[in-house]
PDB file of N, CA and C in Angstrom:
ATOM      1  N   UNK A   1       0.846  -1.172   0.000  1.00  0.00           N
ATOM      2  CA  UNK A   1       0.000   0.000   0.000  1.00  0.00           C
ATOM      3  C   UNK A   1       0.894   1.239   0.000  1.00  0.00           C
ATOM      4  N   UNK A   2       0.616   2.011  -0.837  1.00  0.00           N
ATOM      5  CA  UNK A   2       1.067   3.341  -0.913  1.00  0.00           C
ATOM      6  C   UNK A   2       0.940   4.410  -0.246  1.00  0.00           C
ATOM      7  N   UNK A   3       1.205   5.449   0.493  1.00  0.00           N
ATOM      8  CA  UNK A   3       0.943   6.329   1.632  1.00  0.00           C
ATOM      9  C   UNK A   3       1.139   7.678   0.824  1.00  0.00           C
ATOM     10  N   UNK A   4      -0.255   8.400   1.212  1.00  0.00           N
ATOM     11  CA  UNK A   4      -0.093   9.999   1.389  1.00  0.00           C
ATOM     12  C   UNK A   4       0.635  10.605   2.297  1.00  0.00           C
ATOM     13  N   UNK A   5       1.370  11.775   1.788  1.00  0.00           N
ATOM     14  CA  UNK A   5       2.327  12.508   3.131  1.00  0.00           C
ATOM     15  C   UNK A   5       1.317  13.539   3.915  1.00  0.00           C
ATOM     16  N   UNK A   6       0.899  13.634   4.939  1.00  0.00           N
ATOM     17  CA  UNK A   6       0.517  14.631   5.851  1.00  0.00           C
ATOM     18  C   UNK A   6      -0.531  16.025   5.247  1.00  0.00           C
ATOM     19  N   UNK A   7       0.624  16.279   4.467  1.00  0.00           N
ATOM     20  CA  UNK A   7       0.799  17.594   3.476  1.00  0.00           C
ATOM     21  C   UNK A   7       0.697  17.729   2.423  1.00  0.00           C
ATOM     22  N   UNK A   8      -0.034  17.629   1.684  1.00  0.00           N
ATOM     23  CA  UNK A   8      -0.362  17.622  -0.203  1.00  0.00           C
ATOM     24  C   UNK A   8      -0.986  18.643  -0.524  1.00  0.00           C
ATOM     25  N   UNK A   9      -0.140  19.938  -0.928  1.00  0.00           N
ATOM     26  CA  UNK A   9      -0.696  21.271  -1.731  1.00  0.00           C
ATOM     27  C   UNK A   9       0.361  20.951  -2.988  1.00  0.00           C
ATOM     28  N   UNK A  10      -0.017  22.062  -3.961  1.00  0.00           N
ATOM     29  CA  UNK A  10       0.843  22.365  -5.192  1.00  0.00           C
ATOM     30  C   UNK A  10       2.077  22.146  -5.198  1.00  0.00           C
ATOM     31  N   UNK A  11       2.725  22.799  -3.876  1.00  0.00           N
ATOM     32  CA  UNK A  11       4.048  22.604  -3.679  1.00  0.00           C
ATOM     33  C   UNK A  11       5.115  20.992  -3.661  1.00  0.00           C
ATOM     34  N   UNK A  12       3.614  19.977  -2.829  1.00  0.00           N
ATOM     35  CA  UNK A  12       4.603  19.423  -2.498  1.00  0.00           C
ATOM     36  C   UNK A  12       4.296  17.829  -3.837  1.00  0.00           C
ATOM     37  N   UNK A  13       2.982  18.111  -4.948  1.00  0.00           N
ATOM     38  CA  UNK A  13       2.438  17.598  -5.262  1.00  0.00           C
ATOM     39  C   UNK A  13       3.511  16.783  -6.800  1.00  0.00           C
ATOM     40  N   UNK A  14       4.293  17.712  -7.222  1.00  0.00           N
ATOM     41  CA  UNK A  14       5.569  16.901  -8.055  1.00  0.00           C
ATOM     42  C   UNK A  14       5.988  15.301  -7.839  1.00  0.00           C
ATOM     43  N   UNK A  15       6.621  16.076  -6.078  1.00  0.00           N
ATOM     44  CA  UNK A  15       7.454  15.126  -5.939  1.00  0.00           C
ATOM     45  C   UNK A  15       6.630  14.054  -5.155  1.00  0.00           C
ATOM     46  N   UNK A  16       5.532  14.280  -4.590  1.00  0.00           N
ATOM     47  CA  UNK A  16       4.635  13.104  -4.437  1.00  0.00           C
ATOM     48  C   UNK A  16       4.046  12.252  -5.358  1.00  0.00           C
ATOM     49  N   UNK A  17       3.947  13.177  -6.666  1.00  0.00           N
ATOM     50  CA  UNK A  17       3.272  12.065  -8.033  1.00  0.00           C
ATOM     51  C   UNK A  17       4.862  11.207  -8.029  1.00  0.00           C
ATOM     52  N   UNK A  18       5.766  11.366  -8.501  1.00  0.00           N
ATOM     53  CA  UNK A  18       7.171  10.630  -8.677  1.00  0.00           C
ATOM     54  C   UNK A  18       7.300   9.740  -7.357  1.00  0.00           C
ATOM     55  N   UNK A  19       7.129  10.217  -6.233  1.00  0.00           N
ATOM     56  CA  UNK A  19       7.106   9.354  -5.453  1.00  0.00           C
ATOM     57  C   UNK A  19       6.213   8.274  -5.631  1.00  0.00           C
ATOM     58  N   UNK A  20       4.710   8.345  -5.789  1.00  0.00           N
ATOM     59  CA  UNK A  20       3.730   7.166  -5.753  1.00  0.00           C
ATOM     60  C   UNK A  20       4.601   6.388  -7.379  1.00  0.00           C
ATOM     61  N   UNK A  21       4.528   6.905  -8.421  1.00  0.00           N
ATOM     62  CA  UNK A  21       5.150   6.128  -9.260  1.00  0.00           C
ATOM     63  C   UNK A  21       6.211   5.404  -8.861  1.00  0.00           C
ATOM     64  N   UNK A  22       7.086   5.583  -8.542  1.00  0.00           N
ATOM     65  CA  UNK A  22       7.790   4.529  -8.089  1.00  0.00           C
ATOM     66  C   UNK A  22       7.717   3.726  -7.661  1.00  0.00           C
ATOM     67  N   UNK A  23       6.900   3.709  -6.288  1.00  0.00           N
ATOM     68  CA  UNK A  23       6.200   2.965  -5.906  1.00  0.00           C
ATOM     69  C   UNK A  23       5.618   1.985  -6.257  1.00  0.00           C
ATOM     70  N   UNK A  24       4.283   2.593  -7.227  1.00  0.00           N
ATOM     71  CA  UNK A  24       3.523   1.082  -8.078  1.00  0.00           C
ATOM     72  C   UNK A  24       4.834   0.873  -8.884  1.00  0.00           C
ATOM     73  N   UNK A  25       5.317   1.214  -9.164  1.00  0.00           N
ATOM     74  CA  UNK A  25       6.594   0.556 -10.288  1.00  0.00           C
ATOM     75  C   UNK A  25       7.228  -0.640  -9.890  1.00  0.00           C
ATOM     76  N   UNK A  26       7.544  -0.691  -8.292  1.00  0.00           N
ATOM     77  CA  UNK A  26       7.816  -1.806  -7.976  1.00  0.00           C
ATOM     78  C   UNK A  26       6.976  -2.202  -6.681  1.00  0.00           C
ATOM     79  N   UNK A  27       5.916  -2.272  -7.093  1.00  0.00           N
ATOM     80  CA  UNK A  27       4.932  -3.114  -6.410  1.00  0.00           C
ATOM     81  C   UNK A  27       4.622  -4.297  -7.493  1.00  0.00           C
ATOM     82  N   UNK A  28       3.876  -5.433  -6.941  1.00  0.00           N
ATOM     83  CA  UNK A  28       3.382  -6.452  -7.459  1.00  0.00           C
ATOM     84  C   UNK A  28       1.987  -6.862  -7.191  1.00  0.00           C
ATOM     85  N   UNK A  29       1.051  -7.623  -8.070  1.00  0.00           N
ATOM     86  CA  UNK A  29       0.060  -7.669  -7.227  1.00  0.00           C
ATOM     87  C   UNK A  29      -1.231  -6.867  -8.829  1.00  0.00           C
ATOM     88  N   UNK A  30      -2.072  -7.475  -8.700  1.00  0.00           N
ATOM     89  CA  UNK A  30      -3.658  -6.548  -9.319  1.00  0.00           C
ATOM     90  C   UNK A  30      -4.239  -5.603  -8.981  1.00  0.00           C
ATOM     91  N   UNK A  31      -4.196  -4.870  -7.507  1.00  0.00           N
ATOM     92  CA  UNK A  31      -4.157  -3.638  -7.343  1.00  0.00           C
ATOM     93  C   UNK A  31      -3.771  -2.638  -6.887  1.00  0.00           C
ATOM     94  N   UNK A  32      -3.564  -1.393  -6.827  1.00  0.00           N
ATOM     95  CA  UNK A  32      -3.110  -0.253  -6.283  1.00  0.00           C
ATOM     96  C   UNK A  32      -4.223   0.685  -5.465  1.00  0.00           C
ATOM     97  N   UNK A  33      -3.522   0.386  -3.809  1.00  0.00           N
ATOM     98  CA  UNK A  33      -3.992   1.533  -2.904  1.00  0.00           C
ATOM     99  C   UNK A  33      -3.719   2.322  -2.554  1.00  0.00           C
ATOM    100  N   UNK A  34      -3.852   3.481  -2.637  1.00  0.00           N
ATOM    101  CA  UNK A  34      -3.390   4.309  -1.477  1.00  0.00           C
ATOM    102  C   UNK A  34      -3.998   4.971  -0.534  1.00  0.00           C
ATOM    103  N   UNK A  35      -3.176   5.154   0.436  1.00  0.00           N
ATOM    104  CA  UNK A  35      -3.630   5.424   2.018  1.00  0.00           C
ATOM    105  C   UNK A  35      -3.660   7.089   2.012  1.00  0.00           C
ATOM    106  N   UNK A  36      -4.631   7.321   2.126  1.00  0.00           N
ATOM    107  CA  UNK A  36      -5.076   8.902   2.028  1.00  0.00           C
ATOM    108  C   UNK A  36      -5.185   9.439   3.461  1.00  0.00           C
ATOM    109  N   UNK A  37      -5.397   8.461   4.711  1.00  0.00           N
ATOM    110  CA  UNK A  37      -5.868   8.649   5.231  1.00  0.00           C
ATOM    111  C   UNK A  37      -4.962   9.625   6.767  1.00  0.00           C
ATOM    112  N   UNK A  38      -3.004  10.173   6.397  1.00  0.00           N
ATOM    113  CA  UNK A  38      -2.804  10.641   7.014  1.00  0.00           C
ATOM    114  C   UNK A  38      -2.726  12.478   6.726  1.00  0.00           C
ATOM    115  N   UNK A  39      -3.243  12.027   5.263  1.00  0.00           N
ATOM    116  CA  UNK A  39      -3.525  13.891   4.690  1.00  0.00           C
ATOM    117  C   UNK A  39      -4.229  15.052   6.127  1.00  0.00           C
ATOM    118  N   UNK A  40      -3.781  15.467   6.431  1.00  0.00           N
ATOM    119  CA  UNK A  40      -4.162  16.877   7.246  1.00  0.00           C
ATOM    120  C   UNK A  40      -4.519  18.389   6.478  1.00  0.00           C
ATOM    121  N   UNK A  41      -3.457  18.340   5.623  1.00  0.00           N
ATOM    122  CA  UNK A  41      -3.444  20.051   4.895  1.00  0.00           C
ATOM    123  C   UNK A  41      -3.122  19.262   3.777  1.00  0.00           C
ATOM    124  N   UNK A  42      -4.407  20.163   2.790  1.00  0.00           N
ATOM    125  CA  UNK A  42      -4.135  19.227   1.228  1.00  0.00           C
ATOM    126  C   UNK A  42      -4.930  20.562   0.674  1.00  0.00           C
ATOM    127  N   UNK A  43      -5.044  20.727  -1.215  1.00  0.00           N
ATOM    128  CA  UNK A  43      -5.661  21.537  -1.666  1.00  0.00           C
ATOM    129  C   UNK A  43      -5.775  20.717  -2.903  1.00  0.00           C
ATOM    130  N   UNK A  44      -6.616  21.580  -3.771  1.00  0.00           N
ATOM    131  CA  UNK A  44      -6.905  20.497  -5.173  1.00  0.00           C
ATOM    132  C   UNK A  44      -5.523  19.250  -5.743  1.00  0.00           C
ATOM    133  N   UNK A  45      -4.548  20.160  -5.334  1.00  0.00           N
ATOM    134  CA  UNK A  45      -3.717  19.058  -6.218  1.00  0.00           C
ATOM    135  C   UNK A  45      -3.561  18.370  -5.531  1.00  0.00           C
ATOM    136  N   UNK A  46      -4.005  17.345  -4.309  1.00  0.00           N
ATOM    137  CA  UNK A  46      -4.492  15.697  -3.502  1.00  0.00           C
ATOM    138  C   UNK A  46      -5.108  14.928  -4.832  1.00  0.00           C
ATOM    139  N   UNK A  47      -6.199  16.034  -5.710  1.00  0.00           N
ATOM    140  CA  UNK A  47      -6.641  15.749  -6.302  1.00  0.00           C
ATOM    141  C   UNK A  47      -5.993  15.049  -7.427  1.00  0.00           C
ATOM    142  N   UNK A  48      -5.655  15.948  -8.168  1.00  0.00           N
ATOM    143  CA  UNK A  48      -4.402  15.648  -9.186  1.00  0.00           C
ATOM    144  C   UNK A  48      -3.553  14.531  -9.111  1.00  0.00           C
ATOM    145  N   UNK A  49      -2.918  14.798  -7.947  1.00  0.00           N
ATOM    146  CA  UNK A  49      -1.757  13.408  -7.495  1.00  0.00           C
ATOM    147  C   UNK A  49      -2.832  12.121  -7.636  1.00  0.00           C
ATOM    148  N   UNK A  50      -3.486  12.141  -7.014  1.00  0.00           N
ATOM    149  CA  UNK A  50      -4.716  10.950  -6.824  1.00  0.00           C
ATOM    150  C   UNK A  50      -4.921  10.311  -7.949  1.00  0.00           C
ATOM    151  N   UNK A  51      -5.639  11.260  -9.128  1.00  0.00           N
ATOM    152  CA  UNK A  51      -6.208  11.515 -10.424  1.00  0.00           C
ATOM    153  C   UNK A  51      -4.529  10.060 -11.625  1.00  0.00           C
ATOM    154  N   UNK A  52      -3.784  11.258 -11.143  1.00  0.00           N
ATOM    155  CA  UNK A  52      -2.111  10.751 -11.951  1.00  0.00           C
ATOM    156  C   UNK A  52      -2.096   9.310 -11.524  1.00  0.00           C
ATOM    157  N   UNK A  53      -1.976   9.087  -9.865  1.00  0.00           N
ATOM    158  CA  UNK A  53      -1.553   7.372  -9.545  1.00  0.00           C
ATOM    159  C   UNK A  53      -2.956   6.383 -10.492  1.00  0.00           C
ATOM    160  N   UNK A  54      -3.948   6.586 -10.362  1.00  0.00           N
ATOM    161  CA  UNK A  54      -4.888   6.184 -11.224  1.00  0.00           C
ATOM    162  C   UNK A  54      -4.608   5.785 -12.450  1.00  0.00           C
ATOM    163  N   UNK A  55      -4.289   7.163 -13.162  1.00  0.00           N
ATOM    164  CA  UNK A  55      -3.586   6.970 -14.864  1.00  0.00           C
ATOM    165  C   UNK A  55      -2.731   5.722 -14.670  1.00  0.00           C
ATOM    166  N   UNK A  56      -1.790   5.648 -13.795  1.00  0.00           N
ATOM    167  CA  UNK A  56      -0.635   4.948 -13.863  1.00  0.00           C
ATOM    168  C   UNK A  56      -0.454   3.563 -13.317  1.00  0.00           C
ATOM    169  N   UNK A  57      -1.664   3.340 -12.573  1.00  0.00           N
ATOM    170  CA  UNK A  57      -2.209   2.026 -12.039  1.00  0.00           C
ATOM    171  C   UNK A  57      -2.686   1.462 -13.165  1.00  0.00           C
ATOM    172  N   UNK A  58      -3.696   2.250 -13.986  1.00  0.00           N
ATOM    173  CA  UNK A  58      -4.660   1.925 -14.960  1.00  0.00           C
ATOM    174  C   UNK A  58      -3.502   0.855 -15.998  1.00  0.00           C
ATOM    175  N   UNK A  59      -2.825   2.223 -16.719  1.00  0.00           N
ATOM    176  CA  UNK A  59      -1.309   1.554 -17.331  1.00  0.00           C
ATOM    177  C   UNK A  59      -0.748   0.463 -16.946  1.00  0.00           C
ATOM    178  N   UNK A  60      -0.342  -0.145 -15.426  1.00  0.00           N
ATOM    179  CA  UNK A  60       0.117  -0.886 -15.339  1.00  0.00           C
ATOM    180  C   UNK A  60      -1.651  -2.379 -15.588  1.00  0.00           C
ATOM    181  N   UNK A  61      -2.438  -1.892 -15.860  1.00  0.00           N
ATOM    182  CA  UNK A  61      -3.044  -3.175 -15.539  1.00  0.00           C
ATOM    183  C   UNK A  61      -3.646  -3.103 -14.204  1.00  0.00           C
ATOM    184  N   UNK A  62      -3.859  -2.333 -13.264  1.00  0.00           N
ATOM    185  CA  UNK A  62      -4.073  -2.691 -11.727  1.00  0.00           C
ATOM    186  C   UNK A  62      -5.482  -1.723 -11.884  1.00  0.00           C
ATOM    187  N   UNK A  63      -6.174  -2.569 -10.148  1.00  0.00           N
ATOM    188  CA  UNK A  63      -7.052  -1.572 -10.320  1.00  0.00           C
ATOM    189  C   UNK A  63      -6.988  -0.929  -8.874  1.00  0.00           C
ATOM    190  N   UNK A  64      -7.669   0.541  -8.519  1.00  0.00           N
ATOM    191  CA  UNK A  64      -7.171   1.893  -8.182  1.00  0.00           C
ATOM    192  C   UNK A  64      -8.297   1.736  -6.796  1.00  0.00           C
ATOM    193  N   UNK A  65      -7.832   2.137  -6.029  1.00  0.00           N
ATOM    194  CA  UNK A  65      -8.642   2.309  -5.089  1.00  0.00           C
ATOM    195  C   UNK A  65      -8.166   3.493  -3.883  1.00  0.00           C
ATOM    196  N   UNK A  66      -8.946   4.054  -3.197  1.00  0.00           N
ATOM    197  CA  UNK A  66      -8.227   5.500  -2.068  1.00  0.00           C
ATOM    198  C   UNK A  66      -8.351   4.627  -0.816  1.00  0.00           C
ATOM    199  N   UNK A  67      -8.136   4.514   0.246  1.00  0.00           N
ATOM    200  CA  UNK A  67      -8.372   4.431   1.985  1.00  0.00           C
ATOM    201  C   UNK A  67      -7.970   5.077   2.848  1.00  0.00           C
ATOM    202  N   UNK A  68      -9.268   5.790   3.615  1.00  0.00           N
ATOM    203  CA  UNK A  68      -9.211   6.991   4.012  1.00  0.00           C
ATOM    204  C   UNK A  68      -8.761   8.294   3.249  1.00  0.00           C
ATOM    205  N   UNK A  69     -10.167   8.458   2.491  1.00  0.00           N
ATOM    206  CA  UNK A  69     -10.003   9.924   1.963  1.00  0.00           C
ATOM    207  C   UNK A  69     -10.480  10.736   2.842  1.00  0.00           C
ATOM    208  N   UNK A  70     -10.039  11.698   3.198  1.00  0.00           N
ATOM    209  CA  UNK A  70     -10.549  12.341   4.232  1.00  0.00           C
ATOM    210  C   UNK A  70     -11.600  13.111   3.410  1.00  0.00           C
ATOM    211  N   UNK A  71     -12.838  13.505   4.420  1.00  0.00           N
ATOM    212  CA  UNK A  71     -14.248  14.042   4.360  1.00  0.00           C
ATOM    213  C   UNK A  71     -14.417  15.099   3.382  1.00  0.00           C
ATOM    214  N   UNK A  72     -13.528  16.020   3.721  1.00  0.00           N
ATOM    215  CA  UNK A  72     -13.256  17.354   2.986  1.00  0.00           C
ATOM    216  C   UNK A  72     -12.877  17.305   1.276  1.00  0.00           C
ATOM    217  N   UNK A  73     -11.994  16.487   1.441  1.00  0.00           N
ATOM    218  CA  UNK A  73     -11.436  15.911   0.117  1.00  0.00           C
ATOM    219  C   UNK A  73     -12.189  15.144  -0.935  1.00  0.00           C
ATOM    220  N   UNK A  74     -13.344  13.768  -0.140  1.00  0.00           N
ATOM    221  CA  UNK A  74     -13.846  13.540  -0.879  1.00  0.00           C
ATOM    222  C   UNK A  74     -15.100  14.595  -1.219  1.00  0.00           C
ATOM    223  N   UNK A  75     -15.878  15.485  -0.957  1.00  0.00           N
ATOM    224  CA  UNK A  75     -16.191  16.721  -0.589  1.00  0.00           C
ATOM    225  C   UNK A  75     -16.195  17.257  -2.014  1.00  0.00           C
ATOM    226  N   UNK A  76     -14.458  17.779  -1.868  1.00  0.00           N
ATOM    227  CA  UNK A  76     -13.964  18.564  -3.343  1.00  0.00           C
ATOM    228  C   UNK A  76     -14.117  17.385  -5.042  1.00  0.00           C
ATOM    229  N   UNK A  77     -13.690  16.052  -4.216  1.00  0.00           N
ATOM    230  CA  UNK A  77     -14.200  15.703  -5.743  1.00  0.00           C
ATOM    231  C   UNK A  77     -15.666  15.137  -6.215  1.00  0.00           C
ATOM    232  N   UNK A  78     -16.499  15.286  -5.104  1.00  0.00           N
ATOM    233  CA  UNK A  78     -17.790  15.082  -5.827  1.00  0.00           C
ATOM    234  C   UNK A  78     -18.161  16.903  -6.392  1.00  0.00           C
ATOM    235  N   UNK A  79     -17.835  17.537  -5.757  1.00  0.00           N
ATOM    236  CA  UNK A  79     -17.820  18.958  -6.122  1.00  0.00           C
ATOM    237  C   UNK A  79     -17.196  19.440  -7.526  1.00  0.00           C
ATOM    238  N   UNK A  80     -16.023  18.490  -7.687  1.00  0.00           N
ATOM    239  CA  UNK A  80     -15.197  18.705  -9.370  1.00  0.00           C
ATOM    240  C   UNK A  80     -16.104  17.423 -10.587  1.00  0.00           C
ATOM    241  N   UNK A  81     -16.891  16.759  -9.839  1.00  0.00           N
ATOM    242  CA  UNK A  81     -17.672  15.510 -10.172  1.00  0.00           C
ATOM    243  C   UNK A  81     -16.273  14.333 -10.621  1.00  0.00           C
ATOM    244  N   UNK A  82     -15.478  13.974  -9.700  1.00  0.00           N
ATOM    245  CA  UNK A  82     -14.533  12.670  -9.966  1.00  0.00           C
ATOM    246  C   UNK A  82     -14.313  12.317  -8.878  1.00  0.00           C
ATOM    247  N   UNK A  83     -15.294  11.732  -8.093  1.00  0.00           N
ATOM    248  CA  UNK A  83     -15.476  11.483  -6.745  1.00  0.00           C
ATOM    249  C   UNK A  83     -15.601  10.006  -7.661  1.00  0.00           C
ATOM    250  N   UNK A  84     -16.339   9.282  -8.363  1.00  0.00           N
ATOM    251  CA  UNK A  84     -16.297   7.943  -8.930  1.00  0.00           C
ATOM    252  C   UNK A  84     -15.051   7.399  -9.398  1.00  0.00           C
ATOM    253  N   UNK A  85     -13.920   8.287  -9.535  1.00  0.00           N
ATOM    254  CA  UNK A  85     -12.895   7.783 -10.249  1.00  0.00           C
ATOM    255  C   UNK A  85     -11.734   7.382  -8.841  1.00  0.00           C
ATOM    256  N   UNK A  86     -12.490   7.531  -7.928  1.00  0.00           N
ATOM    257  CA  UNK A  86     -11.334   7.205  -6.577  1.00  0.00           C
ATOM    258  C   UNK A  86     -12.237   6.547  -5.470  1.00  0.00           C
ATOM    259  N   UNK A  87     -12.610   5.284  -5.898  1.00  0.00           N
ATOM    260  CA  UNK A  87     -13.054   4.606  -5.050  1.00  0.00           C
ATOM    261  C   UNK A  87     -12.476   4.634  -4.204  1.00  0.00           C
ATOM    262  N   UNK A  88     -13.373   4.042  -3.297  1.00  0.00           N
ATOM    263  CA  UNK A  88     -13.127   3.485  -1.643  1.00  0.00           C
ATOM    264  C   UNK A  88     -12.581   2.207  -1.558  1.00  0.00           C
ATOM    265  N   UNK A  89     -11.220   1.658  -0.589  1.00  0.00           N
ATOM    266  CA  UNK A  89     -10.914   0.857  -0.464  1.00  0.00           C
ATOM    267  C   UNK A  89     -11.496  -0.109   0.318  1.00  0.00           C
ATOM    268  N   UNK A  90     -12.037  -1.549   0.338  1.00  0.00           N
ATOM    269  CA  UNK A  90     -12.415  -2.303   0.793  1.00  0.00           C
ATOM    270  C   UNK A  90     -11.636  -2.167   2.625  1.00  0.00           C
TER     271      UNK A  90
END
């Protein structure tokens, strides 16, 4: 499972997409999670990053799932309407 950092605004949202890629890059396995659930301070681009590991799960073949999106967040993407594209993790 893949982990959100604390902190996901614009700033820190680069090197968190490169980070999760790597990640699934060498993961194994049919799907890709990630753990949303220690985000505190985040702004649309949670979104974005989220949106990207998706693309890149998709690519590898896997399928995509969030755990613990926090309230607010999922919030903003039924609000952008791509609240369906980041399921909930079992």
């Amino acid at each position: 499972m893949l982990v959100l950092p604390p902190r996901l605004t614009h700033d820190e949202a680069p090197a968190c997409v490169d980070m999760l890629r790597q990640g699934l890059a060498g993961q194994s396995g049919t799907s890709a999670v990630i753990d949303a659930s220690a985000l505190a301070q985040f702004d649309s681009s949670a979104l974005a990053v989220l949106l990207e590991c998706r693309r890149e799960a998709s690519a590898l073949g896997r399928a995509f799932a969030v755990k613990g999106l926090p309230p607010r967040l999922r919030e903003l993407a039924a609000l952008y309407g791509i609240a369906g594209l980041l399921p909930a993790a079992p």
